[in-house]
PDB file of N, CA and C in Angstrom:
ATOM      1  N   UNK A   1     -13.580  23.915 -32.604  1.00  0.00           N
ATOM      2  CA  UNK A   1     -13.455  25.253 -32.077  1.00  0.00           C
ATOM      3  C   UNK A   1     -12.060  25.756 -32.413  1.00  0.00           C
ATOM      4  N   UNK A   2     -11.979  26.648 -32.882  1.00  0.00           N
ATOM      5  CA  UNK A   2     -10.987  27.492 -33.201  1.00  0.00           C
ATOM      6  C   UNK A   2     -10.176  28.367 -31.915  1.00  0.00           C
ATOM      7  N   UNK A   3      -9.031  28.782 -32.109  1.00  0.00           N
ATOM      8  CA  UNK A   3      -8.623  29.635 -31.462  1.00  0.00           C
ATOM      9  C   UNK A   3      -9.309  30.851 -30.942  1.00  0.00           C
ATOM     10  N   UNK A   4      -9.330  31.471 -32.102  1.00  0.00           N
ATOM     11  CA  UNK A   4     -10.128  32.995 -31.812  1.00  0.00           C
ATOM     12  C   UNK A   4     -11.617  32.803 -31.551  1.00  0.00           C
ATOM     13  N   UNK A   5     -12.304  31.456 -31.523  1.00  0.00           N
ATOM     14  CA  UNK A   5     -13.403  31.578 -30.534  1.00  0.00           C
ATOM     15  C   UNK A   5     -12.947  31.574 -29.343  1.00  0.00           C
ATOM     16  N   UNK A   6     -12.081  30.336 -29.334  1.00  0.00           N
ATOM     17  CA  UNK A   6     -11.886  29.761 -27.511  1.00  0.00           C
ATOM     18  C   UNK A   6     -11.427  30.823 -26.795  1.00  0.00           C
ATOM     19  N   UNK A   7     -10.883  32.406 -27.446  1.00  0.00           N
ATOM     20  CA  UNK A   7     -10.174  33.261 -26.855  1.00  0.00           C
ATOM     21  C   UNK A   7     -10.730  34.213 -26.216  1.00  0.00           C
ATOM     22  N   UNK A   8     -12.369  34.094 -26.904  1.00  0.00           N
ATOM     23  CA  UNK A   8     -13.506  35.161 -26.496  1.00  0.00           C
ATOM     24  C   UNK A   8     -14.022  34.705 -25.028  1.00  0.00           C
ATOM     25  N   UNK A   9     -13.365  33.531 -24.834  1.00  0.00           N
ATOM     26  CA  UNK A   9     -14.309  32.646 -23.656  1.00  0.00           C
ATOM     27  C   UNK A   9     -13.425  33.176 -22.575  1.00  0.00           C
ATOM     28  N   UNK A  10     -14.681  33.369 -21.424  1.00  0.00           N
ATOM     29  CA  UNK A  10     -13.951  34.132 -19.900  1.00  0.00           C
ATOM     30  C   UNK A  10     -12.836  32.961 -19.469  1.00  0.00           C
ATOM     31  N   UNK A  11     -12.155  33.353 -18.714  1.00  0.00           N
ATOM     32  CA  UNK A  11     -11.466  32.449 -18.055  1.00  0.00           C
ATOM     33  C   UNK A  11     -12.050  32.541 -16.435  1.00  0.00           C
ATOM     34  N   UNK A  12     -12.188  31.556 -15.791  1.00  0.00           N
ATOM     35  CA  UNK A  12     -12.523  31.890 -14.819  1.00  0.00           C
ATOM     36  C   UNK A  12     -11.154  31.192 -13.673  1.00  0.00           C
ATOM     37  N   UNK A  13     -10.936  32.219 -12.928  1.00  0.00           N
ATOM     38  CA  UNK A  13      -9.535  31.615 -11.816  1.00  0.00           C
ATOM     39  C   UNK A  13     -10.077  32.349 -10.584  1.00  0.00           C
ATOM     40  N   UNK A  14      -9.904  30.835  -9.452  1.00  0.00           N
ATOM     41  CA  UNK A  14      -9.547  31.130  -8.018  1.00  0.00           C
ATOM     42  C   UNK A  14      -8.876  32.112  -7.930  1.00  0.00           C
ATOM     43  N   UNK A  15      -9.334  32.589  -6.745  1.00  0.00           N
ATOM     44  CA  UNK A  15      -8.459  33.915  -6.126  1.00  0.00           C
ATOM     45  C   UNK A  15      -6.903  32.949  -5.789  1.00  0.00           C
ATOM     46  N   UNK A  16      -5.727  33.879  -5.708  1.00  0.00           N
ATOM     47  CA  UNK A  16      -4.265  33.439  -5.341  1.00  0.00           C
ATOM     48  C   UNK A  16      -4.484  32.369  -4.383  1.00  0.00           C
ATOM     49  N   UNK A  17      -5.072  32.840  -2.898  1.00  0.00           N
ATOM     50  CA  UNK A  17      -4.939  31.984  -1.523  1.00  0.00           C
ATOM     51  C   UNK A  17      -5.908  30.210  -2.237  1.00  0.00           C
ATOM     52  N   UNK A  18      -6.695  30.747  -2.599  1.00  0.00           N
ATOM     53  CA  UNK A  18      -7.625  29.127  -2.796  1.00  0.00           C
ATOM     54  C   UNK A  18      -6.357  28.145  -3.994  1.00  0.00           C
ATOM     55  N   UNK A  19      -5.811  28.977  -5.122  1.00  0.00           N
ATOM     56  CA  UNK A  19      -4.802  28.624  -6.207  1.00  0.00           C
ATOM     57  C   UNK A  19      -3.732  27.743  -5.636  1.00  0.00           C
ATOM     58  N   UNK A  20      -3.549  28.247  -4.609  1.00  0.00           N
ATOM     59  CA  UNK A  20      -2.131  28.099  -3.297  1.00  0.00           C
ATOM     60  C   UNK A  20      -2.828  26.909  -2.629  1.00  0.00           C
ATOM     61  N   UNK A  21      -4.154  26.675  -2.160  1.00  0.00           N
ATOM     62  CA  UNK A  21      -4.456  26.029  -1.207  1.00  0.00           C
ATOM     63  C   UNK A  21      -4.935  24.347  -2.556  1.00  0.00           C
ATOM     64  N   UNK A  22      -5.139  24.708  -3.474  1.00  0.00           N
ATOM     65  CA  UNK A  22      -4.994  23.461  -4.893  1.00  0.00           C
ATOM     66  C   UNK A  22      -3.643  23.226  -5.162  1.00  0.00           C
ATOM     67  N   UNK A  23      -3.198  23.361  -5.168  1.00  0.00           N
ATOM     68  CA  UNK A  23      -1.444  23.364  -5.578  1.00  0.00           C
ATOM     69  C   UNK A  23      -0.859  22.670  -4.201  1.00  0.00           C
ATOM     70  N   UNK A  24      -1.224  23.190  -2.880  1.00  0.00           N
ATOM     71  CA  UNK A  24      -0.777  22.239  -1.795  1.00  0.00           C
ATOM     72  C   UNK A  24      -1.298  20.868  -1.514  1.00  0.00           C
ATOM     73  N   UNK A  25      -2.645  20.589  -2.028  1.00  0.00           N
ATOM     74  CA  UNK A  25      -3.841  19.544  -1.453  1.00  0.00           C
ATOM     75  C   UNK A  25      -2.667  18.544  -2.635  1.00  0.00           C
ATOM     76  N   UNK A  26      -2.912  19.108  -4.128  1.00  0.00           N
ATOM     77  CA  UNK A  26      -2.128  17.845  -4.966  1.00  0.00           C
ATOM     78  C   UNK A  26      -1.326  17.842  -4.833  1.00  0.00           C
ATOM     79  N   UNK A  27      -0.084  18.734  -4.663  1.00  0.00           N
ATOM     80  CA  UNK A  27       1.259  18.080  -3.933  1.00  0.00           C
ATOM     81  C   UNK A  27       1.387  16.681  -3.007  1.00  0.00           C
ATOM     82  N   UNK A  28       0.567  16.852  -1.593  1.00  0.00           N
ATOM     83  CA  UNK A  28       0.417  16.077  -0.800  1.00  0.00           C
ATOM     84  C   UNK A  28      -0.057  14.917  -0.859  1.00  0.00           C
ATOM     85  N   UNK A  29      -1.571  14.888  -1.976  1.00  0.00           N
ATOM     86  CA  UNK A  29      -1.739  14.072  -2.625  1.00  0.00           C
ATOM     87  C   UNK A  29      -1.090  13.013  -3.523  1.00  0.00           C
ATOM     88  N   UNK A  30      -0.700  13.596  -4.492  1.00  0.00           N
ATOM     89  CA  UNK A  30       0.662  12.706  -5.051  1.00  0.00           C
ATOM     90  C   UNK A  30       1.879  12.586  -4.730  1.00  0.00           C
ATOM     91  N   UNK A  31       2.360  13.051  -3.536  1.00  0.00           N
ATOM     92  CA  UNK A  31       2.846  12.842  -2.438  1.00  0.00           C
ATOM     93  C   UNK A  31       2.824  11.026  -1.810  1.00  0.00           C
ATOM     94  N   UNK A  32       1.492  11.270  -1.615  1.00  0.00           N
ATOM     95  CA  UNK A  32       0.981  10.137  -0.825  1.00  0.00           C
ATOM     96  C   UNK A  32       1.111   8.663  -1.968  1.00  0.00           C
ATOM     97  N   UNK A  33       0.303   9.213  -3.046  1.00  0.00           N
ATOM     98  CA  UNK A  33       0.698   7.920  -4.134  1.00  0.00           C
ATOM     99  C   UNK A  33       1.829   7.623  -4.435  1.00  0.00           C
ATOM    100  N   UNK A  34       2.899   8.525  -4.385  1.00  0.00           N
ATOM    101  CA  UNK A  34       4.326   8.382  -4.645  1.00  0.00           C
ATOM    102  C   UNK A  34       4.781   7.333  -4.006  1.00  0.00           C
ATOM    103  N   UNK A  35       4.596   7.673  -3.020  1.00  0.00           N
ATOM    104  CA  UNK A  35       4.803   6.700  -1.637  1.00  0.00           C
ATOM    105  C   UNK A  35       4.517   5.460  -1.778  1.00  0.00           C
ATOM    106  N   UNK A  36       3.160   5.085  -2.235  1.00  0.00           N
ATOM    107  CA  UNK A  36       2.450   4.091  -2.444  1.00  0.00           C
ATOM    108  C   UNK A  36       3.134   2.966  -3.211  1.00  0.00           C
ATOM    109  N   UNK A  37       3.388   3.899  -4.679  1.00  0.00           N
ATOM    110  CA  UNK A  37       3.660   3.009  -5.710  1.00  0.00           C
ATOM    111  C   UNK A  37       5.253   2.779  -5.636  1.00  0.00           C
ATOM    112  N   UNK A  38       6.056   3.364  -4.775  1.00  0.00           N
ATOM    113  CA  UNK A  38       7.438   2.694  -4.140  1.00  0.00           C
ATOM    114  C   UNK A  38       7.043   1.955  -3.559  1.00  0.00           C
ATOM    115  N   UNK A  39       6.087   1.861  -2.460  1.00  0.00           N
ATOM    116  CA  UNK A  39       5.623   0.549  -1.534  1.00  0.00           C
ATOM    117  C   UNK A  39       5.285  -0.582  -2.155  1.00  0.00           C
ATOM    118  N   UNK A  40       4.587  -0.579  -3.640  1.00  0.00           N
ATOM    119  CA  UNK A  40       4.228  -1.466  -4.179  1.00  0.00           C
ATOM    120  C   UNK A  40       5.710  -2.407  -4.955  1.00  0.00           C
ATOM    121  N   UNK A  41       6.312  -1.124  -5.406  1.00  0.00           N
ATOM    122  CA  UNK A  41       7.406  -1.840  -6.436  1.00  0.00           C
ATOM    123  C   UNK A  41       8.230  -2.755  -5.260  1.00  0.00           C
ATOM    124  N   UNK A  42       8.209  -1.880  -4.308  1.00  0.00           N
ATOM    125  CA  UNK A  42       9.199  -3.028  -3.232  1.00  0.00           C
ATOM    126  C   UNK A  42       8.980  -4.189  -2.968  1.00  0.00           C
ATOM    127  N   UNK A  43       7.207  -4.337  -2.788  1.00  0.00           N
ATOM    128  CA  UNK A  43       6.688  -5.771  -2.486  1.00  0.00           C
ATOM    129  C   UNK A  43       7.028  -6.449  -4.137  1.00  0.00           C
ATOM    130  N   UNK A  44       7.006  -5.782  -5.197  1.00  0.00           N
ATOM    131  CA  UNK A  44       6.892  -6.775  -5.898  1.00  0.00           C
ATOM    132  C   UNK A  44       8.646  -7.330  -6.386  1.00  0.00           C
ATOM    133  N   UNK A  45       9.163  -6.705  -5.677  1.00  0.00           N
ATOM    134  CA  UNK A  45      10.931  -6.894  -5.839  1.00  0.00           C
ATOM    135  C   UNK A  45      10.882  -8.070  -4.614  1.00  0.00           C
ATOM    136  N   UNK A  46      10.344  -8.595  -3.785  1.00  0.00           N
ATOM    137  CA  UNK A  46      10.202  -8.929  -2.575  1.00  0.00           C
ATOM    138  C   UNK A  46       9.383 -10.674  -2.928  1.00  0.00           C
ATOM    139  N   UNK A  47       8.498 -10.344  -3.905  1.00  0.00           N
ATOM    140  CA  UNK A  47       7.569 -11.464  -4.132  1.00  0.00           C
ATOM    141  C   UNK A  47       8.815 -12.203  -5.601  1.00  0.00           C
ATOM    142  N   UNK A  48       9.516 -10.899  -6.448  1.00  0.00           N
ATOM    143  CA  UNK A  48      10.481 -11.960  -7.313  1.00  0.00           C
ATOM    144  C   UNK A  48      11.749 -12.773  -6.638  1.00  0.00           C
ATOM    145  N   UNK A  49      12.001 -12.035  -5.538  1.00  0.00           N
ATOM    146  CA  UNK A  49      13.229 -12.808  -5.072  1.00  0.00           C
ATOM    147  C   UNK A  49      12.433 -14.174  -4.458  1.00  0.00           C
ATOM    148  N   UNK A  50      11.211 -13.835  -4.131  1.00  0.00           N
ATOM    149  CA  UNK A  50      10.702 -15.257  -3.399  1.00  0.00           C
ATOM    150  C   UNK A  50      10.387 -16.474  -4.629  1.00  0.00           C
ATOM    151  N   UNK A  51       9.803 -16.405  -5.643  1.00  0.00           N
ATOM    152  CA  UNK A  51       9.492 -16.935  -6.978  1.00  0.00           C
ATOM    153  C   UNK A  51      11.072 -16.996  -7.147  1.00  0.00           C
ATOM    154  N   UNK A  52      12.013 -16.604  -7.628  1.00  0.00           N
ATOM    155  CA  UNK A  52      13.080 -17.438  -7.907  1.00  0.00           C
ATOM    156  C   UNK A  52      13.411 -18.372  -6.649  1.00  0.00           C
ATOM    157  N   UNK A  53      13.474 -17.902  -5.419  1.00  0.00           N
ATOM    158  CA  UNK A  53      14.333 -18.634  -4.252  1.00  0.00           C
ATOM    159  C   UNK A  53      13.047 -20.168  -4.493  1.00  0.00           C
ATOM    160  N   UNK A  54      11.962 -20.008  -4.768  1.00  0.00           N
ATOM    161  CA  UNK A  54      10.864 -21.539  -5.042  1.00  0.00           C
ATOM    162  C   UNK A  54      11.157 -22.142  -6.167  1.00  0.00           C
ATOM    163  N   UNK A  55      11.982 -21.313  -7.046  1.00  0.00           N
ATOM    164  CA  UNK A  55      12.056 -22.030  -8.303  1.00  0.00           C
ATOM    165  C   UNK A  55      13.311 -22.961  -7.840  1.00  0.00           C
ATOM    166  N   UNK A  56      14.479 -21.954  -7.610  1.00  0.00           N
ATOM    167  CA  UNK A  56      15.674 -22.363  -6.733  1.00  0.00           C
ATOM    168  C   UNK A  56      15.850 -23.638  -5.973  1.00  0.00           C
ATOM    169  N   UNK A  57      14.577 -23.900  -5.188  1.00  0.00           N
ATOM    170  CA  UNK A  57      14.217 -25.038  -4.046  1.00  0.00           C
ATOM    171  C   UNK A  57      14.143 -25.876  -4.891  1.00  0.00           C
ATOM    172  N   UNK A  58      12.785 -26.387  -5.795  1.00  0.00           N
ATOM    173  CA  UNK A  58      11.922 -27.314  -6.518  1.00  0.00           C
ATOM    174  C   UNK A  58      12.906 -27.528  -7.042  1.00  0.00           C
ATOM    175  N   UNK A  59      13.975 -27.069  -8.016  1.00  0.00           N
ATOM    176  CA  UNK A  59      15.030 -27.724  -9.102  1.00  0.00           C
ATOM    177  C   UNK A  59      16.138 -28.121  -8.225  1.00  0.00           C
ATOM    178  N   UNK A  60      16.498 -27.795  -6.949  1.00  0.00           N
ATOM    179  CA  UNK A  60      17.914 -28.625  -6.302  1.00  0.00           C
ATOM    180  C   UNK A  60      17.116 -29.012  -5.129  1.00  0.00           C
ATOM    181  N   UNK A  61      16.222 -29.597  -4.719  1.00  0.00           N
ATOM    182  CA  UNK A  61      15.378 -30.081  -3.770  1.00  0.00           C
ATOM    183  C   UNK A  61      14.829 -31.008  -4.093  1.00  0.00           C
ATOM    184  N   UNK A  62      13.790 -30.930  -5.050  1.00  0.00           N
ATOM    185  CA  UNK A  62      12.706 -31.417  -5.358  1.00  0.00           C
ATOM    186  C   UNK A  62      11.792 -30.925  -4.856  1.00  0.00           C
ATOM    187  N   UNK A  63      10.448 -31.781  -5.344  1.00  0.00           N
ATOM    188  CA  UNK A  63       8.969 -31.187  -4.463  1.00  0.00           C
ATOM    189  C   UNK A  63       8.568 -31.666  -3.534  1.00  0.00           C
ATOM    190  N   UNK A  64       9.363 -33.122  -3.325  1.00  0.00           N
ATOM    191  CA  UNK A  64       9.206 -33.328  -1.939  1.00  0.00           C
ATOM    192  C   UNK A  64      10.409 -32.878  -1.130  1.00  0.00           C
ATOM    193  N   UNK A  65       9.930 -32.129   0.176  1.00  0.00           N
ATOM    194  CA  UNK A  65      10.844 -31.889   1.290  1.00  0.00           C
ATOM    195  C   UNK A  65      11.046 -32.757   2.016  1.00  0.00           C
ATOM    196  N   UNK A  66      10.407 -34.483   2.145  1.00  0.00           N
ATOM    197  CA  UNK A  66      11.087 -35.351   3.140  1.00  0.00           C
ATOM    198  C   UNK A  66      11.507 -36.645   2.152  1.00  0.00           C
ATOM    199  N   UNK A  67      12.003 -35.912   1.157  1.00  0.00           N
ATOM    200  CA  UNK A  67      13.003 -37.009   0.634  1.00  0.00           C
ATOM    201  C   UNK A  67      13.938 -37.040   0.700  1.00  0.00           C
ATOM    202  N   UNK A  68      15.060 -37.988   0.975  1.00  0.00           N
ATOM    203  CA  UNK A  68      16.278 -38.739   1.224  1.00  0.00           C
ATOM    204  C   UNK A  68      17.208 -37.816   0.092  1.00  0.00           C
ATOM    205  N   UNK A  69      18.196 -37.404   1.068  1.00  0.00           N
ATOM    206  CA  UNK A  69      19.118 -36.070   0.427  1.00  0.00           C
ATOM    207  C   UNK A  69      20.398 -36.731   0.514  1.00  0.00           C
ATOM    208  N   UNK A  70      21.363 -36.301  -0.723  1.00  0.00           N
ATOM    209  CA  UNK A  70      22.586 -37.276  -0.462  1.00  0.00           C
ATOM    210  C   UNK A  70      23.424 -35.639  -1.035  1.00  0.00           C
ATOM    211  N   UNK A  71      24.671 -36.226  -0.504  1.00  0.00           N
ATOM    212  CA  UNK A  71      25.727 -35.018  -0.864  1.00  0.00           C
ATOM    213  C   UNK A  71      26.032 -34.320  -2.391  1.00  0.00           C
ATOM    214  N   UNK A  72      25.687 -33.312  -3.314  1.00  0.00           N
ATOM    215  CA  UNK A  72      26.157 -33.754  -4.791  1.00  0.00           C
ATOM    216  C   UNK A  72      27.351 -33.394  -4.968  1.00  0.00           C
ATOM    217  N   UNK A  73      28.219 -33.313  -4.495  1.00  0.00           N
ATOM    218  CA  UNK A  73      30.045 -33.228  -4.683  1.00  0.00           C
ATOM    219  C   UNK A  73      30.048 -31.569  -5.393  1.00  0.00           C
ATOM    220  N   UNK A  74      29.133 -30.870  -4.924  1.00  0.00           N
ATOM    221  CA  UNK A  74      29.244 -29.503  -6.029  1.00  0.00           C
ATOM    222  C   UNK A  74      29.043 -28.726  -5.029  1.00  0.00           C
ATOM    223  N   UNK A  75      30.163 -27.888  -4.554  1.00  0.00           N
ATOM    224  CA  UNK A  75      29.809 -27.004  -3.307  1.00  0.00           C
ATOM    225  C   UNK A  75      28.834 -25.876  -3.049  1.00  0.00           C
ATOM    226  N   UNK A  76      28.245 -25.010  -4.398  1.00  0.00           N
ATOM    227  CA  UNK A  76      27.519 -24.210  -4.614  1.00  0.00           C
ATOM    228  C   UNK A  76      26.295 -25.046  -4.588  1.00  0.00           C
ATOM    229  N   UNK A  77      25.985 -26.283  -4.830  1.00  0.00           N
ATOM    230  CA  UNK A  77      24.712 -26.726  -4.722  1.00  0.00           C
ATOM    231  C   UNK A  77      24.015 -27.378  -3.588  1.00  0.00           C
ATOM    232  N   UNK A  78      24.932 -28.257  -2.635  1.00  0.00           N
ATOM    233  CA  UNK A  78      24.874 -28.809  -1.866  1.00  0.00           C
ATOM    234  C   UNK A  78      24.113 -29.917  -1.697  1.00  0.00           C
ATOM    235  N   UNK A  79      23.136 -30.131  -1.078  1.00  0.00           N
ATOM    236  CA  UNK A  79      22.416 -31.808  -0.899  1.00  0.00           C
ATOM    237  C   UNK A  79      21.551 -31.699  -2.099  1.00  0.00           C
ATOM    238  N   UNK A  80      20.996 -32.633  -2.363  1.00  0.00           N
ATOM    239  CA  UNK A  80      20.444 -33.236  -3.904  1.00  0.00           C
ATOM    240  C   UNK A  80      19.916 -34.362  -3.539  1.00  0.00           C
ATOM    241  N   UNK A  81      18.567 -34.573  -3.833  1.00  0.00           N
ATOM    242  CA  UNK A  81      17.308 -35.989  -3.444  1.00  0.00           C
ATOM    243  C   UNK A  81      18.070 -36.954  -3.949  1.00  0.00           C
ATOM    244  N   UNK A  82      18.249 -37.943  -3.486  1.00  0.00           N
ATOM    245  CA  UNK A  82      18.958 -39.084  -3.910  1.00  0.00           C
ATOM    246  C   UNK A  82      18.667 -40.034  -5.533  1.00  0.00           C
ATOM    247  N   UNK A  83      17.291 -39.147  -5.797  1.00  0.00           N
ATOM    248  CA  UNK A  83      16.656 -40.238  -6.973  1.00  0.00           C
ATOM    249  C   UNK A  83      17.572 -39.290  -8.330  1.00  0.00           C
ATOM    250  N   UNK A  84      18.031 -38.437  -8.059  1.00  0.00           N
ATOM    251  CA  UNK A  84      19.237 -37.594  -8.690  1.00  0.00           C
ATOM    252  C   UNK A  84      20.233 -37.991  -9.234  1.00  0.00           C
ATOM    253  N   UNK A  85      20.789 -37.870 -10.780  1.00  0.00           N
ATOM    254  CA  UNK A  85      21.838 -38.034 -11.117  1.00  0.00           C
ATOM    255  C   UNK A  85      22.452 -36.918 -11.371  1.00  0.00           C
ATOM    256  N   UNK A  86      23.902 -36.857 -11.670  1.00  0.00           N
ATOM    257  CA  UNK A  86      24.582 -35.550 -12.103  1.00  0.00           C
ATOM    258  C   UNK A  86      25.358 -35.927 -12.667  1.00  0.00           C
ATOM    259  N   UNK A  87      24.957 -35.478 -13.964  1.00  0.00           N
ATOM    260  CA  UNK A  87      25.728 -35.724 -15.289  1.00  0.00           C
ATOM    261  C   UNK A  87      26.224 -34.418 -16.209  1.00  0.00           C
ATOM    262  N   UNK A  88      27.270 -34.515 -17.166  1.00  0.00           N
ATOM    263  CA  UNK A  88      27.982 -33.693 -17.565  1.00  0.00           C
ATOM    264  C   UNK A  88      26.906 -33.326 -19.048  1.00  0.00           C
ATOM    265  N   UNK A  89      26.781 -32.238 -19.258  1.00  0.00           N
ATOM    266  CA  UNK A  89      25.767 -31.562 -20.335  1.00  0.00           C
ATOM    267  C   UNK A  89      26.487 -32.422 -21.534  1.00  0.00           C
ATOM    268  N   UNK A  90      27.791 -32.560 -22.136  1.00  0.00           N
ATOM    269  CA  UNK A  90      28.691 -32.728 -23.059  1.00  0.00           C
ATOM    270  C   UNK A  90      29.125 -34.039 -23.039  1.00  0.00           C
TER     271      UNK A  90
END
């Protein structure tokens, strides 16, 4: 379809008040999803800090929680499962 057909074609438009009363409904509407999908990004900012803080655990913990914890002389790390060594990368 061409221009100068599509131009012959009526247009058909709501009166102003109903125009006004579409224009408020989707405002509010995506309004509401707005909302939503901040609610979502938060949980999922919420679920990464938790996935690192488990990753965090399992690598200076271990996977067991009632194993025998000894001091590792590294103040940022603190107790360390005893079956643990700490050795220099180099």
């Amino acid at each position: 379809m061409k221009f100068s057909d599509m131009k012959r074609l009526p247009t058909l438009l709501p009166p102003p008040e109903e125009q006004t009363a579409i224009a408020t409904f989707l405002d509010h509407e995506t309004a509401k999803i707005d909302a939503l999908v901040a609610e979502q990004e938060k949980l999922i900012a919420l679920l990464q800090e938790k996935r690192q803080a488990v990753i965090s655990h399992a690598v200076t913990k271990g996977l067991n929680p009632n194993a025998p914890m000894k001091d590792s002389g590294v103040e940022w790390l603190g107790e360390m499962p005893n079956g643990i060594k700490l050795s220099p990368l180099c």
